[in-house]
Protein backbone atom coordinates (compact mmCIF):
# COMPACT_ATOMS: atom_id res chain seq x y z
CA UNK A 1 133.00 -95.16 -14.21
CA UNK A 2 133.46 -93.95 -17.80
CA UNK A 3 130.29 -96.45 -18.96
CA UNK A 4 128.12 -94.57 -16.03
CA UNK A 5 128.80 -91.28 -16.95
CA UNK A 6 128.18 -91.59 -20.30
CA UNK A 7 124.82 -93.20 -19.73
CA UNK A 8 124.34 -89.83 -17.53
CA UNK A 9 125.17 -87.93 -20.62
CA UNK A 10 123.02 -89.84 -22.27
CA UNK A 11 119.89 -90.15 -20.54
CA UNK A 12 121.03 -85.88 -20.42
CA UNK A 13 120.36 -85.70 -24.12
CA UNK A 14 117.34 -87.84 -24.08
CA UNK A 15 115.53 -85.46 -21.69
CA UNK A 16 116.75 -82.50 -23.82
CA UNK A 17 115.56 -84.33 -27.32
CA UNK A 18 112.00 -84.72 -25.43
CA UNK A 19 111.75 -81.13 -23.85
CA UNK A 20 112.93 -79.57 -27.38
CA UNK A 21 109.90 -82.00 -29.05
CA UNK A 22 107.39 -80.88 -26.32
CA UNK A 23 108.26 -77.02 -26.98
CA UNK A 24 108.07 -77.61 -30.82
CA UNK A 25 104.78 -79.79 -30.49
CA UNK A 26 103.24 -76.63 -28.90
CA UNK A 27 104.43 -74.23 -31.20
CA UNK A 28 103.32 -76.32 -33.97
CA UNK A 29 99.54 -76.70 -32.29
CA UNK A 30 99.24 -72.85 -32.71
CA UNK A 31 100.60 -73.13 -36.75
CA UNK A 32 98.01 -76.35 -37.19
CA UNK A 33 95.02 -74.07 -35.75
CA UNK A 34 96.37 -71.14 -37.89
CA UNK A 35 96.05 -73.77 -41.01
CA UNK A 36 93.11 -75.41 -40.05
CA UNK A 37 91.75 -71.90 -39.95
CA UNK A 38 92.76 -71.57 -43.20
CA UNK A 39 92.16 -74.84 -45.24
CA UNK A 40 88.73 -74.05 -43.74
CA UNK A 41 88.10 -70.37 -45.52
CA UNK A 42 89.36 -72.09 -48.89
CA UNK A 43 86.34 -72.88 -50.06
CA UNK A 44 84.40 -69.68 -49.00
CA UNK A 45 87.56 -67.72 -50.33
CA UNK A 46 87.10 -69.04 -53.97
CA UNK A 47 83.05 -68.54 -53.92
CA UNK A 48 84.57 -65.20 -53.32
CA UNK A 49 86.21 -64.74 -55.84
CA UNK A 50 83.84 -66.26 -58.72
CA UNK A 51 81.23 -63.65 -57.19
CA UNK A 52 84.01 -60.50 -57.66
CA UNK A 53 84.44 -62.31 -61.28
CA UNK A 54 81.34 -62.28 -62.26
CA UNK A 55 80.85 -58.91 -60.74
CA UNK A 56 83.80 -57.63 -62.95
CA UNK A 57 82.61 -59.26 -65.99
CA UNK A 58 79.12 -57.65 -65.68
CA UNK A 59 80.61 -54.15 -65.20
CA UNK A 60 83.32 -54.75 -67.87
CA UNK A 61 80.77 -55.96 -70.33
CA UNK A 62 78.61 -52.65 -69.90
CA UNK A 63 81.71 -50.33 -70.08
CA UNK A 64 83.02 -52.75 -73.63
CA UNK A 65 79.74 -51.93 -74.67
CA UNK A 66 79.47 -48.05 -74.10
CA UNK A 67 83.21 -47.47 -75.56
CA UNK A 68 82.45 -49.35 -78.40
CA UNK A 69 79.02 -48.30 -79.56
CA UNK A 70 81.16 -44.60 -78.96
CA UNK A 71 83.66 -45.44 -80.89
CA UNK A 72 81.49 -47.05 -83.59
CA UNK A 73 80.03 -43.46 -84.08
CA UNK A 74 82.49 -41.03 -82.72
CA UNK A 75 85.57 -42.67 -83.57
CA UNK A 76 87.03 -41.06 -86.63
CA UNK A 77 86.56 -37.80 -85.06
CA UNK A 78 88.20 -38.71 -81.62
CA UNK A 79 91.06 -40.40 -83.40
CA UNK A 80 91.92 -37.06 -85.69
CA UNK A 81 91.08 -34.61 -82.43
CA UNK A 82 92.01 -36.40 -79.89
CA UNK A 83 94.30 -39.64 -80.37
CA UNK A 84 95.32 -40.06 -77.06
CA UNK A 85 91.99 -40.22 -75.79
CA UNK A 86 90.76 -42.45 -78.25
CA UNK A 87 94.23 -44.36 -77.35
CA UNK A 88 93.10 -45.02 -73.80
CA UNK A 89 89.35 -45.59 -74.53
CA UNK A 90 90.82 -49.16 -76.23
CA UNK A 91 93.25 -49.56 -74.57
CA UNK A 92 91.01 -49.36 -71.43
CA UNK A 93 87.57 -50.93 -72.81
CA UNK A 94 88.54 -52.36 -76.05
CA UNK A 95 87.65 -55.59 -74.89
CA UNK A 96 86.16 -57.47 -72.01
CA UNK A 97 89.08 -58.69 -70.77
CA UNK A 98 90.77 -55.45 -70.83
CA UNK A 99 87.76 -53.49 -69.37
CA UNK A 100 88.25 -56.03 -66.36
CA UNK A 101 91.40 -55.44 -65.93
CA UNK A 102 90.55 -51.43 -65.59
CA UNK A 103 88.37 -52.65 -63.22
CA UNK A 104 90.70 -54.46 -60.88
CA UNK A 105 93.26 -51.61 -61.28
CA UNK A 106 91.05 -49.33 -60.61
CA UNK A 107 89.49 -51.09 -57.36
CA UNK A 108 92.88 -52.23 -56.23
CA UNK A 109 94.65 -48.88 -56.63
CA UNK A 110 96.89 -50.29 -59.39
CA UNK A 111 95.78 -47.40 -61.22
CA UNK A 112 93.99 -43.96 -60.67
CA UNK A 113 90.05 -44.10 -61.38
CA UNK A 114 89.84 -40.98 -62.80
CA UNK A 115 91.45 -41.56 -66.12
CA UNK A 116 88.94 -44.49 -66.42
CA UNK A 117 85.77 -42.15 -65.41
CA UNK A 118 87.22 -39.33 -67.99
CA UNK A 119 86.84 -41.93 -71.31
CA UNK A 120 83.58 -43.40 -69.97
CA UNK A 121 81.72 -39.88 -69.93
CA UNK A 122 82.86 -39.48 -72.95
CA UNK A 123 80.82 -43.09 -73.85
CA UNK A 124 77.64 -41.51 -71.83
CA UNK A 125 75.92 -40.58 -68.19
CA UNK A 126 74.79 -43.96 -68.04
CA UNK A 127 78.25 -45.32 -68.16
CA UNK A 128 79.79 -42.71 -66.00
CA UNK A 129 77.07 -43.49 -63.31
CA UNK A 130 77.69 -47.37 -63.86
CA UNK A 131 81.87 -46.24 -62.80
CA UNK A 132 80.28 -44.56 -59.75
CA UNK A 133 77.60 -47.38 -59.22
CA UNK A 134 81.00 -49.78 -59.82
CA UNK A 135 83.27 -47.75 -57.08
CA UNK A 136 80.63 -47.43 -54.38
CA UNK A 137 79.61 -51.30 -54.12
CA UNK A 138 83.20 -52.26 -54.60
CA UNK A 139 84.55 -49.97 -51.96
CA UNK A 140 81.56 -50.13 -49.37
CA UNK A 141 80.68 -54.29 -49.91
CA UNK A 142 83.96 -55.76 -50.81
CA UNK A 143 86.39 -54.06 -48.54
CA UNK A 144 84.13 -52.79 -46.19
């Protein structure tokens, strides 16, 4: 009798081990579609992001530009008047890297666009209309 009932017990156990595999097994299918899903975007995801790359190094390039052909001829007399301004212009758009960075801040919401507009009409229309120009594509192609 004891042998019996603990092949009952047993074969009990089995049944559960299987049912509990079966219920997992389906719950995984759903993750494995979710990750095929995915793996399958990886690719287009990082085209993505070497075209919002080059997008902010275009941008970032124009704005280095402006600020520092500015600052090339204004910047004696915005450092003396106006230090903080002249501050933030390079500390903004000193470099490429760091006018990119405005650019994702400012796109992101990391930081208010504003600020960044104020410095680049200082630099010119043209470059204030690039900001604009910048804002509108970002904002109506990229999270649109």
């Amino acid at each position: 009798g004891i042998s019996l009932s603990f092949m009952r017990t047993l074969r009990i156990l089995k049944i559960d081990k299987v049912l509990r595999v079966v219920t997992i097994l389906t719950l995984f299918a759903e993750l494995r579609l979710i990750m095929n899903s995915l793996v399958g975007s990886i690719v287009s995801m990082f085209w993505s992001f070497v075209m919002l790359t080059l997008v902010f190094l275009l941008f970032g390039l124009v704005f280095t530009q402006g600020c520092g052909t500015y600052l090339a001829e204004h910047g004696e007399w915005l450092r003396s008047q106006h230090p903080d301004t002249h501050a933030e212009m390079l500390g903004s758009f000193g470099s490429v890297q760091l006018a990119m960075l405005s650019l994702l801040k400012t796109s992101t919401g990391g930081a208010d666009w504003s600020g960044y507009f104020d410095s680049l009409v200082l630099a010119g229309s043209l470059y204030a209309s690039c900001c604009i120009l910048f804002l509108a594509f970002y904002h109506i192609a990229v999270i649109n």
